[in-house]
PDB file of N, CA and C in Angstrom:
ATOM      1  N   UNK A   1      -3.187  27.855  64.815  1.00  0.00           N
ATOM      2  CA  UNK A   1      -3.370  27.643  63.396  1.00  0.00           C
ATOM      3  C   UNK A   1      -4.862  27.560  63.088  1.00  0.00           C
ATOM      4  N   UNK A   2      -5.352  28.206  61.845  1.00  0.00           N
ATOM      5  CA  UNK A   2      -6.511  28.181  61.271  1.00  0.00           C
ATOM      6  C   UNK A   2      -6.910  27.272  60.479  1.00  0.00           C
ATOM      7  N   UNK A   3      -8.022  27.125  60.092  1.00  0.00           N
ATOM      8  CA  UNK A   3      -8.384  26.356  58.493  1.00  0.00           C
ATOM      9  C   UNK A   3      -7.816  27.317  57.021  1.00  0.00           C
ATOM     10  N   UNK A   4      -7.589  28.691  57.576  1.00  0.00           N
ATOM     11  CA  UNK A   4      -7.237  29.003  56.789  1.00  0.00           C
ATOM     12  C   UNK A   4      -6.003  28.864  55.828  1.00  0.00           C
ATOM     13  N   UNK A   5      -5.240  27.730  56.267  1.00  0.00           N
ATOM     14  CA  UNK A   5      -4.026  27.617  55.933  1.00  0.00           C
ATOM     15  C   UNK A   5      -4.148  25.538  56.085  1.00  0.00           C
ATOM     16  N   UNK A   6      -4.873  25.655  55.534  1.00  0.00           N
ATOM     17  CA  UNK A   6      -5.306  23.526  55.718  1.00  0.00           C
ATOM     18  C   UNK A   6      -3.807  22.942  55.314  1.00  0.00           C
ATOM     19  N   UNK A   7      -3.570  21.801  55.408  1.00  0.00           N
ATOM     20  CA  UNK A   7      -2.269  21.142  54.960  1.00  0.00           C
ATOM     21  C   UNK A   7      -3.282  19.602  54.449  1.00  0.00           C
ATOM     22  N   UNK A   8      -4.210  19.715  54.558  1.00  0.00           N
ATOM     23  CA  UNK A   8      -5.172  18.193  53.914  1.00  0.00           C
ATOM     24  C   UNK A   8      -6.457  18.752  53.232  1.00  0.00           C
ATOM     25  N   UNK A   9      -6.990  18.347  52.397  1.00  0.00           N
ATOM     26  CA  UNK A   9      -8.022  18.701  51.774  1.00  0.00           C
ATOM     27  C   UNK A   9      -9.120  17.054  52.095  1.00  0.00           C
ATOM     28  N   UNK A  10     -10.418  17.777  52.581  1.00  0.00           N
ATOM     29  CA  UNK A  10     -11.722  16.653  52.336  1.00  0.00           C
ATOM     30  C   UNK A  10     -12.111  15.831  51.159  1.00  0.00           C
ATOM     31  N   UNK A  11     -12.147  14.868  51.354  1.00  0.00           N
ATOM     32  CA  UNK A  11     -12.371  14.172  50.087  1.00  0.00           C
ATOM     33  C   UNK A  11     -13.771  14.733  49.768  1.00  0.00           C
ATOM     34  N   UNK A  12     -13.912  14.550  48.497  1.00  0.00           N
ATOM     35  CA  UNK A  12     -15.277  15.135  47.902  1.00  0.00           C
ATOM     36  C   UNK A  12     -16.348  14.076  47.889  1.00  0.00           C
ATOM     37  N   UNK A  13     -15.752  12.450  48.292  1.00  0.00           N
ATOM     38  CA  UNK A  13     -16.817  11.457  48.471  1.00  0.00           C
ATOM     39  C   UNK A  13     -16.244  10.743  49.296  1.00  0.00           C
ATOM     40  N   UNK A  14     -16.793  10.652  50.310  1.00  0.00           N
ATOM     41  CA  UNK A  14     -16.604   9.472  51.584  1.00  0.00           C
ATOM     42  C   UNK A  14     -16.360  10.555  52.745  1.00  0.00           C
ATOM     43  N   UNK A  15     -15.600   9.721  53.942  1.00  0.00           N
ATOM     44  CA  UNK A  15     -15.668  10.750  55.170  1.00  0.00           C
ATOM     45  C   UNK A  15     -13.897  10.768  55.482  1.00  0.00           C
ATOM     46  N   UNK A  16     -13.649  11.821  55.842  1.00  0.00           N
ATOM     47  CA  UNK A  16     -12.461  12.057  56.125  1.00  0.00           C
ATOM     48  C   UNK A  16     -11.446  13.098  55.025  1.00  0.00           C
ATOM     49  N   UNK A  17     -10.206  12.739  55.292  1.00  0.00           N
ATOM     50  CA  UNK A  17      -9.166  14.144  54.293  1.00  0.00           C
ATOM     51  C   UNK A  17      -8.683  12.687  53.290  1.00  0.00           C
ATOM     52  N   UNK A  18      -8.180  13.380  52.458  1.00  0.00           N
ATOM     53  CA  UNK A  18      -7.682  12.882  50.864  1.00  0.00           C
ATOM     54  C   UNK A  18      -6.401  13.271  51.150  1.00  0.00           C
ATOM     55  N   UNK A  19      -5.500  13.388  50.035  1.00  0.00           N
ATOM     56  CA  UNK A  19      -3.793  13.363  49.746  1.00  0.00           C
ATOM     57  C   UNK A  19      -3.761  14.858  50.535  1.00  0.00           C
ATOM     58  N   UNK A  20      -2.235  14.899  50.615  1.00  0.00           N
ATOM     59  CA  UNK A  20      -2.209  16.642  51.535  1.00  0.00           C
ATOM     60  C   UNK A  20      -2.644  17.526  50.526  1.00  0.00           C
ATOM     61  N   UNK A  21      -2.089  18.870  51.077  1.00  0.00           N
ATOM     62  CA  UNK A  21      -2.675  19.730  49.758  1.00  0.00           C
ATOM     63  C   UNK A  21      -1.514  20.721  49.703  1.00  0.00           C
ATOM     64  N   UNK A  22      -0.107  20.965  51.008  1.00  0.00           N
ATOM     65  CA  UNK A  22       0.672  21.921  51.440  1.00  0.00           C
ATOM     66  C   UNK A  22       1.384  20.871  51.502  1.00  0.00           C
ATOM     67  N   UNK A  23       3.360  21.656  51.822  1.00  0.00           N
ATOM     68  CA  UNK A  23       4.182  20.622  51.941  1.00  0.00           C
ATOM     69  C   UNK A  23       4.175  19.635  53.516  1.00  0.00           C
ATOM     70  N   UNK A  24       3.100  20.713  54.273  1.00  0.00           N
ATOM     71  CA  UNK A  24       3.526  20.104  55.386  1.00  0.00           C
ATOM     72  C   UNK A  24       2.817  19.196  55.781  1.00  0.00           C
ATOM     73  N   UNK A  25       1.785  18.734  54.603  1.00  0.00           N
ATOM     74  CA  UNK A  25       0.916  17.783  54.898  1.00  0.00           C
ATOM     75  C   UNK A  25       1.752  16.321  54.380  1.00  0.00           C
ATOM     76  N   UNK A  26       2.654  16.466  53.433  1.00  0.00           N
ATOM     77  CA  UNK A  26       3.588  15.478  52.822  1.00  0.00           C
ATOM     78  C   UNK A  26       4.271  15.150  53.639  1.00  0.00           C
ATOM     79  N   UNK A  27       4.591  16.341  54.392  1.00  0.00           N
ATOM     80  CA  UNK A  27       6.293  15.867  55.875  1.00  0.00           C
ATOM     81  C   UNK A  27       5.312  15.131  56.746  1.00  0.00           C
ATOM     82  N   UNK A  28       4.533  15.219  56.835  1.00  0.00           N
ATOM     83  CA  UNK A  28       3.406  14.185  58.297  1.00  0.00           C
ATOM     84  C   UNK A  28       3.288  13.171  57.339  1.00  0.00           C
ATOM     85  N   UNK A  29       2.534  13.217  56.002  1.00  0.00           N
ATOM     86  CA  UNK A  29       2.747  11.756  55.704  1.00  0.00           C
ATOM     87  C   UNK A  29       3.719  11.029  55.277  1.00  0.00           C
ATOM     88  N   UNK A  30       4.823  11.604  55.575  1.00  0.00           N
ATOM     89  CA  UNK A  30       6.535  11.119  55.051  1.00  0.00           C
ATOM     90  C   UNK A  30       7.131  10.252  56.313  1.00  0.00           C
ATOM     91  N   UNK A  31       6.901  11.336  57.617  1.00  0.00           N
ATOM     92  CA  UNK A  31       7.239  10.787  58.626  1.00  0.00           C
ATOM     93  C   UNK A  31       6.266   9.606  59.488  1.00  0.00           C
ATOM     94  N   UNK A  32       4.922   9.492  58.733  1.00  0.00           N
ATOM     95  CA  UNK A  32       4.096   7.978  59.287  1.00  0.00           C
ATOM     96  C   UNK A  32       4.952   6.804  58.671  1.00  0.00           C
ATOM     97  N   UNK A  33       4.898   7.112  57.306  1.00  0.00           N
ATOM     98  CA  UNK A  33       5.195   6.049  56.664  1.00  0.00           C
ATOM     99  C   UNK A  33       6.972   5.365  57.337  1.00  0.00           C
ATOM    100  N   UNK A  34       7.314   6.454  57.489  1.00  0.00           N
ATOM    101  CA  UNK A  34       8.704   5.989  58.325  1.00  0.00           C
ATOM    102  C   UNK A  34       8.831   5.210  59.452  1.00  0.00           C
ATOM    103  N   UNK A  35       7.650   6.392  60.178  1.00  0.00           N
ATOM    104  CA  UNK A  35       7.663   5.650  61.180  1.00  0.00           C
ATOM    105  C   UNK A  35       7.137   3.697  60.944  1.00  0.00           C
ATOM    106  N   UNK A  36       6.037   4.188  60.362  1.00  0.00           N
ATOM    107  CA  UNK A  36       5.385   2.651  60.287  1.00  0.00           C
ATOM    108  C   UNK A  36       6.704   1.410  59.536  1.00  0.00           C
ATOM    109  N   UNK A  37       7.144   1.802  59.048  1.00  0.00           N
ATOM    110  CA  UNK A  37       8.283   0.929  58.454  1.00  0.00           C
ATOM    111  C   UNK A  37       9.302   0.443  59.368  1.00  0.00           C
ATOM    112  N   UNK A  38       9.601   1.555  60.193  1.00  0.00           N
ATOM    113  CA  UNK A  38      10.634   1.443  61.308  1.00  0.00           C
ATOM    114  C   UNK A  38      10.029   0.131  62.367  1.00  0.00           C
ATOM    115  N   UNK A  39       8.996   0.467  62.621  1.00  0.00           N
ATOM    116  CA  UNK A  39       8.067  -0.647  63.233  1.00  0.00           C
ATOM    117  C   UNK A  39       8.098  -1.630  62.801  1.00  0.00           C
ATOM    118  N   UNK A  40       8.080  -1.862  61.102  1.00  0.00           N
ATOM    119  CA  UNK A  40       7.800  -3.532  60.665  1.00  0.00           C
ATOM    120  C   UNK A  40       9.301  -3.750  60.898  1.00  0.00           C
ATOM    121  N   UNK A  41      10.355  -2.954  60.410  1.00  0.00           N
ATOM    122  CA  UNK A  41      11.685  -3.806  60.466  1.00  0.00           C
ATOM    123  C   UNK A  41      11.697  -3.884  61.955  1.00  0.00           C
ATOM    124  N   UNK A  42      11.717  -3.068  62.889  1.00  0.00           N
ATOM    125  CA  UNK A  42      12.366  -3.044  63.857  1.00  0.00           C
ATOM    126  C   UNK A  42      11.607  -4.434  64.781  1.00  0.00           C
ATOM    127  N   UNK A  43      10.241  -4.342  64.978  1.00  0.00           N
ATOM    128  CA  UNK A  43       9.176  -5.015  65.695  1.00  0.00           C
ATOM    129  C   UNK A  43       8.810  -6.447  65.292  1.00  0.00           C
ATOM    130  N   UNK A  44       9.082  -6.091  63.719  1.00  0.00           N
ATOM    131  CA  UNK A  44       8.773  -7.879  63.143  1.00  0.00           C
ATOM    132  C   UNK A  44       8.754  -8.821  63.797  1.00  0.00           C
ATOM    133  N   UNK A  45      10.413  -9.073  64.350  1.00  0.00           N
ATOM    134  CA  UNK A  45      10.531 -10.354  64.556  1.00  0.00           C
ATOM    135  C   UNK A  45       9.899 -10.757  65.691  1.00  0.00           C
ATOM    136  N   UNK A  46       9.192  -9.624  66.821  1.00  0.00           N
ATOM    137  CA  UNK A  46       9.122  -9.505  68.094  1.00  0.00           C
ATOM    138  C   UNK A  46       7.267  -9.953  68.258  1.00  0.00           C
ATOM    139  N   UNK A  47       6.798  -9.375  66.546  1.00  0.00           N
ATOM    140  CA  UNK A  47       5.504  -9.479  66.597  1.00  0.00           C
ATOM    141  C   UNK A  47       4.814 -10.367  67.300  1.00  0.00           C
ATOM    142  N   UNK A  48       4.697 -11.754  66.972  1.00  0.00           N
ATOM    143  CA  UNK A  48       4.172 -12.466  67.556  1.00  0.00           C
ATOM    144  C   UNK A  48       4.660 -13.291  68.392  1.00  0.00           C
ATOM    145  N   UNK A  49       5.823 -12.628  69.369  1.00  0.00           N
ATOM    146  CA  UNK A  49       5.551 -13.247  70.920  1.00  0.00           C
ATOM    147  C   UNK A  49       4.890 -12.029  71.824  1.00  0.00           C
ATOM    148  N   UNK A  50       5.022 -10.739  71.155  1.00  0.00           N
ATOM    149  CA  UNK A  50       4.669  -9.390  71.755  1.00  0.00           C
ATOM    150  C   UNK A  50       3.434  -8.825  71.176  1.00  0.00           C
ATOM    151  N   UNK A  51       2.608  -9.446  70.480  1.00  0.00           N
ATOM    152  CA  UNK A  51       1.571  -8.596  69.319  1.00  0.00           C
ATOM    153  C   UNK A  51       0.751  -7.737  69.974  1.00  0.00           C
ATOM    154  N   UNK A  52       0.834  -7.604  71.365  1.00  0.00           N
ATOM    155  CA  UNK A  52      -0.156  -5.973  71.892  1.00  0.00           C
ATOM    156  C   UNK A  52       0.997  -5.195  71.669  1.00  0.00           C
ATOM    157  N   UNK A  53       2.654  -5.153  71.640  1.00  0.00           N
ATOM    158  CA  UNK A  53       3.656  -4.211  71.833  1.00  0.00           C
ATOM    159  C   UNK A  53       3.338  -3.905  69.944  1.00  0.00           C
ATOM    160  N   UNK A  54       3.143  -4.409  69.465  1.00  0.00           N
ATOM    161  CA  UNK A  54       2.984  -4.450  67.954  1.00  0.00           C
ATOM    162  C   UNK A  54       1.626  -3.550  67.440  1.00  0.00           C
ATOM    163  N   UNK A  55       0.825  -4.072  68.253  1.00  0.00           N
ATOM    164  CA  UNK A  55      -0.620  -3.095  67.502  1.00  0.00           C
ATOM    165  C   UNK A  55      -0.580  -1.641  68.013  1.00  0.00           C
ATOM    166  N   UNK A  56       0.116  -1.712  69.156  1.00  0.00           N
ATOM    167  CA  UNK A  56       0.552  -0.129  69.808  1.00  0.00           C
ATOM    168  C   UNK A  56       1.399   0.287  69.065  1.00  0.00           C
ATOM    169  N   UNK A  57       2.197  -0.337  68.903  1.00  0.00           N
ATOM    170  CA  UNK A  57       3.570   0.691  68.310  1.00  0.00           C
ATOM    171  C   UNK A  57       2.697   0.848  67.004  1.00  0.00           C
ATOM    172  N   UNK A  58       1.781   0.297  65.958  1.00  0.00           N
ATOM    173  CA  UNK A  58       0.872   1.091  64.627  1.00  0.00           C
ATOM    174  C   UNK A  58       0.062   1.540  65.052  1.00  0.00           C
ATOM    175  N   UNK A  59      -0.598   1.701  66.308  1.00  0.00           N
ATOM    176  CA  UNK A  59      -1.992   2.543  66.441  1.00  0.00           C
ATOM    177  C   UNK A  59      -1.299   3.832  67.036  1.00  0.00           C
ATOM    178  N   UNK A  60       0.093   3.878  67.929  1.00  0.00           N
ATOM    179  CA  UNK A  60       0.144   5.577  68.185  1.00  0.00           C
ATOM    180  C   UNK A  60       0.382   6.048  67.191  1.00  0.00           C
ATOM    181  N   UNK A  61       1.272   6.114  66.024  1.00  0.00           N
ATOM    182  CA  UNK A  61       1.376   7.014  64.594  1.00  0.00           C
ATOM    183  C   UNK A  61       0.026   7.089  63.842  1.00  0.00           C
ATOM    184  N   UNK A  62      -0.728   5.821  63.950  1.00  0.00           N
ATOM    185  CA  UNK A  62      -1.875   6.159  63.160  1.00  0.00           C
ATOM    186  C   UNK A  62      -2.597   7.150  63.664  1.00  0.00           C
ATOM    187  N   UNK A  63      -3.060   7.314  64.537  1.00  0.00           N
ATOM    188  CA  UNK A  63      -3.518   7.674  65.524  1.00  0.00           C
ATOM    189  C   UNK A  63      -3.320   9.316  65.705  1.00  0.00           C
ATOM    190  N   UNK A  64      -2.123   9.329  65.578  1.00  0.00           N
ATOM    191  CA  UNK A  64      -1.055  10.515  65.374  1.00  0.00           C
ATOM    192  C   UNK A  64      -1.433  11.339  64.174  1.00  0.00           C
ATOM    193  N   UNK A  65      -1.583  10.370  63.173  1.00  0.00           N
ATOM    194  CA  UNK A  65      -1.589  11.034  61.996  1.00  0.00           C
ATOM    195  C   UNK A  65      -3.061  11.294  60.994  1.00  0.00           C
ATOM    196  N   UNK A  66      -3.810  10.404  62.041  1.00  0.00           N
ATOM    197  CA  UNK A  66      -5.084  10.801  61.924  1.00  0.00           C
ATOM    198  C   UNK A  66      -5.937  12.222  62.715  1.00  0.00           C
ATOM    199  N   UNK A  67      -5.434  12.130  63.689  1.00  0.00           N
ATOM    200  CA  UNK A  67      -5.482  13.348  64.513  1.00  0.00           C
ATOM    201  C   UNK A  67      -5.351  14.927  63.741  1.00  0.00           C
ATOM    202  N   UNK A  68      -3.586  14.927  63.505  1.00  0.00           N
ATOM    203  CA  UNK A  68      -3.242  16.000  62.619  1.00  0.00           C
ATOM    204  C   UNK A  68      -3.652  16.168  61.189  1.00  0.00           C
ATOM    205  N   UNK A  69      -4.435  15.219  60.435  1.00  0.00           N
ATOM    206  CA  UNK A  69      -5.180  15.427  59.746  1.00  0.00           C
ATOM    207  C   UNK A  69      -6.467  16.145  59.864  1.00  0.00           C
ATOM    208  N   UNK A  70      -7.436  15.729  60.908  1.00  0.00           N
ATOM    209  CA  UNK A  70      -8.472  16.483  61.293  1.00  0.00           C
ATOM    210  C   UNK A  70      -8.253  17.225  61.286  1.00  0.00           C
ATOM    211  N   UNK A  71      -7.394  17.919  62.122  1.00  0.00           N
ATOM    212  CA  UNK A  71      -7.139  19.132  62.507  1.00  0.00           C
ATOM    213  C   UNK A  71      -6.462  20.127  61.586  1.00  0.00           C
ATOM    214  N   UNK A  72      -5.811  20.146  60.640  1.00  0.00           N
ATOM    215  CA  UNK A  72      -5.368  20.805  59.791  1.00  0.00           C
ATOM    216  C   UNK A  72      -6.143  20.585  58.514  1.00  0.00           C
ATOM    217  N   UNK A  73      -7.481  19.849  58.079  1.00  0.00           N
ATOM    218  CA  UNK A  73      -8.436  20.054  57.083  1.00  0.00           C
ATOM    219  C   UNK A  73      -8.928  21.256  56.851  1.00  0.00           C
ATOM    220  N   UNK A  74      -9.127  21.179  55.552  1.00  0.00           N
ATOM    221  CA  UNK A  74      -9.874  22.417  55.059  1.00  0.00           C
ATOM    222  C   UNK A  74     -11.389  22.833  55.710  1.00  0.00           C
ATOM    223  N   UNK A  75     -12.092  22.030  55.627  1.00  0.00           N
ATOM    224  CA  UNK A  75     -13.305  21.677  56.137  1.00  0.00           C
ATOM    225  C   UNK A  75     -13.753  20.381  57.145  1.00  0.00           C
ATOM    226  N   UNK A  76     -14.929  20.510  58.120  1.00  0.00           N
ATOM    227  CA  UNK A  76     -14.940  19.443  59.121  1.00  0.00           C
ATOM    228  C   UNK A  76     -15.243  18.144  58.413  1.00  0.00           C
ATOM    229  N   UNK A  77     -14.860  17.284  59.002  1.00  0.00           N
ATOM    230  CA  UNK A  77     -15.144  16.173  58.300  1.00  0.00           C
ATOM    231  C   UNK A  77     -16.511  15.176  58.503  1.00  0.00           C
ATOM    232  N   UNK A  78     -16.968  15.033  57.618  1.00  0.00           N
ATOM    233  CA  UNK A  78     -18.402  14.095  57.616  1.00  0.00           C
ATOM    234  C   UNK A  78     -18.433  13.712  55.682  1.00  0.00           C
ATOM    235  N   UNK A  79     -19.636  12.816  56.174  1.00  0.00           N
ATOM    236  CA  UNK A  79     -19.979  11.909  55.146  1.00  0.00           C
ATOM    237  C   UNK A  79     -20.319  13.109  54.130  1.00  0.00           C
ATOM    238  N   UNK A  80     -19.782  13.329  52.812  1.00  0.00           N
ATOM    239  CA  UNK A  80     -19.792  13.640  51.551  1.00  0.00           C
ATOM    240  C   UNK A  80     -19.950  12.564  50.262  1.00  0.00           C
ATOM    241  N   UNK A  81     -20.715  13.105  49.201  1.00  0.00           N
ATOM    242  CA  UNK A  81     -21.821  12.324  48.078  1.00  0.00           C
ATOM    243  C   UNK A  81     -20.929  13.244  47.005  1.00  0.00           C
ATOM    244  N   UNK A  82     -20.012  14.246  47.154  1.00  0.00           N
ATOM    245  CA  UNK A  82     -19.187  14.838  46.238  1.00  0.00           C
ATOM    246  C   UNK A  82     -20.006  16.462  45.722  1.00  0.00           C
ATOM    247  N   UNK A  83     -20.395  16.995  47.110  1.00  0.00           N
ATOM    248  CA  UNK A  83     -21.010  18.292  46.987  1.00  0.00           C
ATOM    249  C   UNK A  83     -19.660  18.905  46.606  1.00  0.00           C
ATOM    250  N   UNK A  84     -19.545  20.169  45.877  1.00  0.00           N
ATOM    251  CA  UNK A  84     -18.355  21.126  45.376  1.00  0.00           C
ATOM    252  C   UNK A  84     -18.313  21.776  46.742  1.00  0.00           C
ATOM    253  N   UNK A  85     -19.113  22.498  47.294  1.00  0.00           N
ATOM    254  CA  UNK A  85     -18.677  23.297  48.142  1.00  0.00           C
ATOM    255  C   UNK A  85     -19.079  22.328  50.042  1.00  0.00           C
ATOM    256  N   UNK A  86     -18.941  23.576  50.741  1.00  0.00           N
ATOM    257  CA  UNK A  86     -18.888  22.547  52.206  1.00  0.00           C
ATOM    258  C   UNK A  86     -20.087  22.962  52.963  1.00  0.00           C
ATOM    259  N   UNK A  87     -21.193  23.861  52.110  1.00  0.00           N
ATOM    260  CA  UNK A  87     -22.660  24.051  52.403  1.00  0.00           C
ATOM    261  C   UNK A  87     -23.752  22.825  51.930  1.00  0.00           C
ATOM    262  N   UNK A  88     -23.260  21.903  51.272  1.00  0.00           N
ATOM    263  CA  UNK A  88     -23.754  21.353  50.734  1.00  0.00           C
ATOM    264  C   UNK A  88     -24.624  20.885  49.321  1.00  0.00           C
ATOM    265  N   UNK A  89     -24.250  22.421  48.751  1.00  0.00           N
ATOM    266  CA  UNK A  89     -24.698  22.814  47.559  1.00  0.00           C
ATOM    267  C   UNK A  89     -24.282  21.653  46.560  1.00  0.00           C
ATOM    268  N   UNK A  90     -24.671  20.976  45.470  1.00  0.00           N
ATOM    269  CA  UNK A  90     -24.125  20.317  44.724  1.00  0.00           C
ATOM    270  C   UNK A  90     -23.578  21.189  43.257  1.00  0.00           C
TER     271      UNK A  90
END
């Protein structure tokens, strides 16, 4: 897969991707949020006699879903002041 086909768009100020921009950027953030939910019901009660089994079970999806964000952006990601284009032109 290319950039030519992004599923996240760069935010135009700060560092990193913004809302998706394709459906398949919605199904990755459909299935974090699941996942992460599945975790609070499922893990809750377990949290704090287990809280390293707890910060793992939210850091692999995050993790996950930070990843496939990079990687399916339009452009690389770095610190942006809200240039229009990704030369830096304002």
């Amino acid at each position: 897969m290319t950039r030519s086909d992004p599923w996240f768009r760069v935010k135009a100020y700060g560092f990193g991707a913004g809302l998706p921009c394709r459906w398949q950027g919605w199904v990755v953030l459909a299935i974090y949020l699941v996942a992460i939910v599945m975790v609070a019901v499922f893990a809750g009660p377990y949290s704090v006699s287990h809280p390293i089994h707890y910060a793992v079970a939210i850091f692999i999806p995050t993790a996950l879903v930070l990843l496939i964000s990079w990687w399916k952006s339009d452009a690389p990601w770095r610190w942006r002041w809200g240039e229009t284009k990704d030369d830096g032109n304002r």
